[in-house]
Protein backbone atom coordinates (compact mmCIF):
# COMPACT_ATOMS: atom_id res chain seq x y z
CA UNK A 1 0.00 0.00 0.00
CA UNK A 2 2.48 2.71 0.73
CA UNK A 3 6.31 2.33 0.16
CA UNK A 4 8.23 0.01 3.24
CA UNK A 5 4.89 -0.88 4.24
CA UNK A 6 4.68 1.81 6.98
CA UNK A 7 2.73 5.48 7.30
CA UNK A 8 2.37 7.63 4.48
CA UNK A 9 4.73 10.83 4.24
CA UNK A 10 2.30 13.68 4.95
CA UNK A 11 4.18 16.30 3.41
CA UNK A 12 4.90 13.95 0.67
CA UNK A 13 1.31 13.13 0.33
CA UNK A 14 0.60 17.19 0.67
CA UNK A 15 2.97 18.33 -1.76
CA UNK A 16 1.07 15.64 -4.52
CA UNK A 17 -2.39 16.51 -3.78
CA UNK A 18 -1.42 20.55 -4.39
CA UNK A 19 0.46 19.32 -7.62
CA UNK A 20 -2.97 18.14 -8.36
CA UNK A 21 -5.24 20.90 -7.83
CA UNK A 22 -2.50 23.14 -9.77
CA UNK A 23 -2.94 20.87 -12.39
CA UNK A 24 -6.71 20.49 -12.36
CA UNK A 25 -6.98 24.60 -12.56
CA UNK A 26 -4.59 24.87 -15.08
CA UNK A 27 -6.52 21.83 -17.24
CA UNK A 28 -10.07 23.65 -16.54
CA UNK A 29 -7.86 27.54 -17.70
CA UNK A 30 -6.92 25.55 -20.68
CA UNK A 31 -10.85 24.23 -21.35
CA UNK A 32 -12.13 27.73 -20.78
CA UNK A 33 -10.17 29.89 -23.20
CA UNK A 34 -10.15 26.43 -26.11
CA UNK A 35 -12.98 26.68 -28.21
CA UNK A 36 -14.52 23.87 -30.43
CA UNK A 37 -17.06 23.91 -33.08
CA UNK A 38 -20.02 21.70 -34.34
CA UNK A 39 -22.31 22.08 -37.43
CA UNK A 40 -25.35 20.44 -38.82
CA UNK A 41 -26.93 20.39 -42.22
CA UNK A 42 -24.14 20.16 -44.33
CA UNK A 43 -22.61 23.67 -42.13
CA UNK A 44 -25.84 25.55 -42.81
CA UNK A 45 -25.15 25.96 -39.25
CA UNK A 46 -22.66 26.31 -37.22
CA UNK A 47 -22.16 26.73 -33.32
CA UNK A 48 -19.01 27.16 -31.16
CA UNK A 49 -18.44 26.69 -27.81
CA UNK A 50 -16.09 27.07 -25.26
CA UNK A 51 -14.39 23.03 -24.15
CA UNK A 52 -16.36 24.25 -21.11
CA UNK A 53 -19.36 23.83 -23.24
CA UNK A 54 -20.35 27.35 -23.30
CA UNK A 55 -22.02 28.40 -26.29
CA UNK A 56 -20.01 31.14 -27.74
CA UNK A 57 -21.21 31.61 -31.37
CA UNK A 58 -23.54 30.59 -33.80
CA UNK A 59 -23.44 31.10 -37.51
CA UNK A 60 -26.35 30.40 -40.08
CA UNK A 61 -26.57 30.16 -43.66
CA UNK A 62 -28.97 32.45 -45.06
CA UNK A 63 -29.86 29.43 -47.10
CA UNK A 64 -31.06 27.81 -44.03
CA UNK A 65 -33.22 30.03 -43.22
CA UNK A 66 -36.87 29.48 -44.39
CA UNK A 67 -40.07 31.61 -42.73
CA UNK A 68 -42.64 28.58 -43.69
CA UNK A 69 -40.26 25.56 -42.05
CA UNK A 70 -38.80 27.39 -38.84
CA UNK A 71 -39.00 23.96 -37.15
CA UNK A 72 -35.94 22.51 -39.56
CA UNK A 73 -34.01 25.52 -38.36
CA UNK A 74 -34.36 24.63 -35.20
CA UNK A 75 -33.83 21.37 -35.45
CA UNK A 76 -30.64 21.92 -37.15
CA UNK A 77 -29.89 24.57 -34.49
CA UNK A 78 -30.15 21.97 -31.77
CA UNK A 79 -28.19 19.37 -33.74
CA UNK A 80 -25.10 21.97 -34.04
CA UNK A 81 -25.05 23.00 -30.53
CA UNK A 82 -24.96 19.03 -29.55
CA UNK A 83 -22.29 18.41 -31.96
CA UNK A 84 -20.09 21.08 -30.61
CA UNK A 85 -21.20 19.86 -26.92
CA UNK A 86 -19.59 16.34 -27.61
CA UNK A 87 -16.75 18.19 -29.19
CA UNK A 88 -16.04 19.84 -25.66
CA UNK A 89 -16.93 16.77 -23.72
CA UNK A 90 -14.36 14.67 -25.75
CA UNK A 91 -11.89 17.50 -25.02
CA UNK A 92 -12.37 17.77 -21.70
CA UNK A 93 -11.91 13.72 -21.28
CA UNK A 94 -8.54 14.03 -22.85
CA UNK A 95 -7.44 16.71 -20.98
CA UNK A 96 -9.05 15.75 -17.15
CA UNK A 97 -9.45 11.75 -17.77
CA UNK A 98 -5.38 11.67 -16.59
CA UNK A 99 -6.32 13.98 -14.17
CA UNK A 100 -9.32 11.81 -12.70
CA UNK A 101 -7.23 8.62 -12.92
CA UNK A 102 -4.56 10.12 -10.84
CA UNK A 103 -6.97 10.89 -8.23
CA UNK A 104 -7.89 7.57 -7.63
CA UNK A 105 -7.02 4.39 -5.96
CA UNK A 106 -3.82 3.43 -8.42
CA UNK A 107 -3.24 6.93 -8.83
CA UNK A 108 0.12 9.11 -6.92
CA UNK A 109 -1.41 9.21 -3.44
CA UNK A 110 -2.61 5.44 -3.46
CA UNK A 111 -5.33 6.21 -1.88
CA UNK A 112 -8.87 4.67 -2.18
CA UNK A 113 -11.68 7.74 -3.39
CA UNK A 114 -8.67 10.03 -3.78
């Protein structure tokens, strides 16, 4: 469980679990200022959002836009938005999945729910 069998270094364990947060802040900075996009219909729409999954833009094609069928805009509207959603969420496994795995029971601190 911990090295020679005996009580865990305190400091040492300290000094990890900071190295963590820094690097869980700096992954979730990183997430926050990237920015991802998703589009639907061909790119008759387009929306971008943050790898925080903030929606930050959305771009339509004129040609997308027709008064008597405002329900396919919106459809397509929706379908952009989630596209650029699993954009983010794929980014943000990549960058906190190491993160998560460190934090747990095989991770630096060897400790279980870490």
């Amino acid at each position: 469980m911990f090295p020679g069998g005996g009580q865990p270094d305190m400091q040492q364990l300290l000094q990890q679990a900071q190295k963590m947060q820094q690097d869980l802040m700096a992954a979730q900075d990183e997430l926050a200022r990237t920015q991802v996009t998703g589009s639907a219909g061909g790119g008759l729409v387009t929306a971008t959002v943050s790898g925080a999954g903030e929606l930050l833009a959305l771009e339509i094609s004129p040609s997308a836009v027709d008064p008597e069928d405002t329900e396919t805009l919106g459809d397509l509207i929706v379908a952009a938005v989630r596209d650029a959603n699993r954009a983010a969420l794929e980014m943000q496994s990549q960058l906190m999945g190491p993160l998560a795995q460190g934090m747990g029971a095989g991770g630096p601190l060897g400790l279980p729910g870490m």
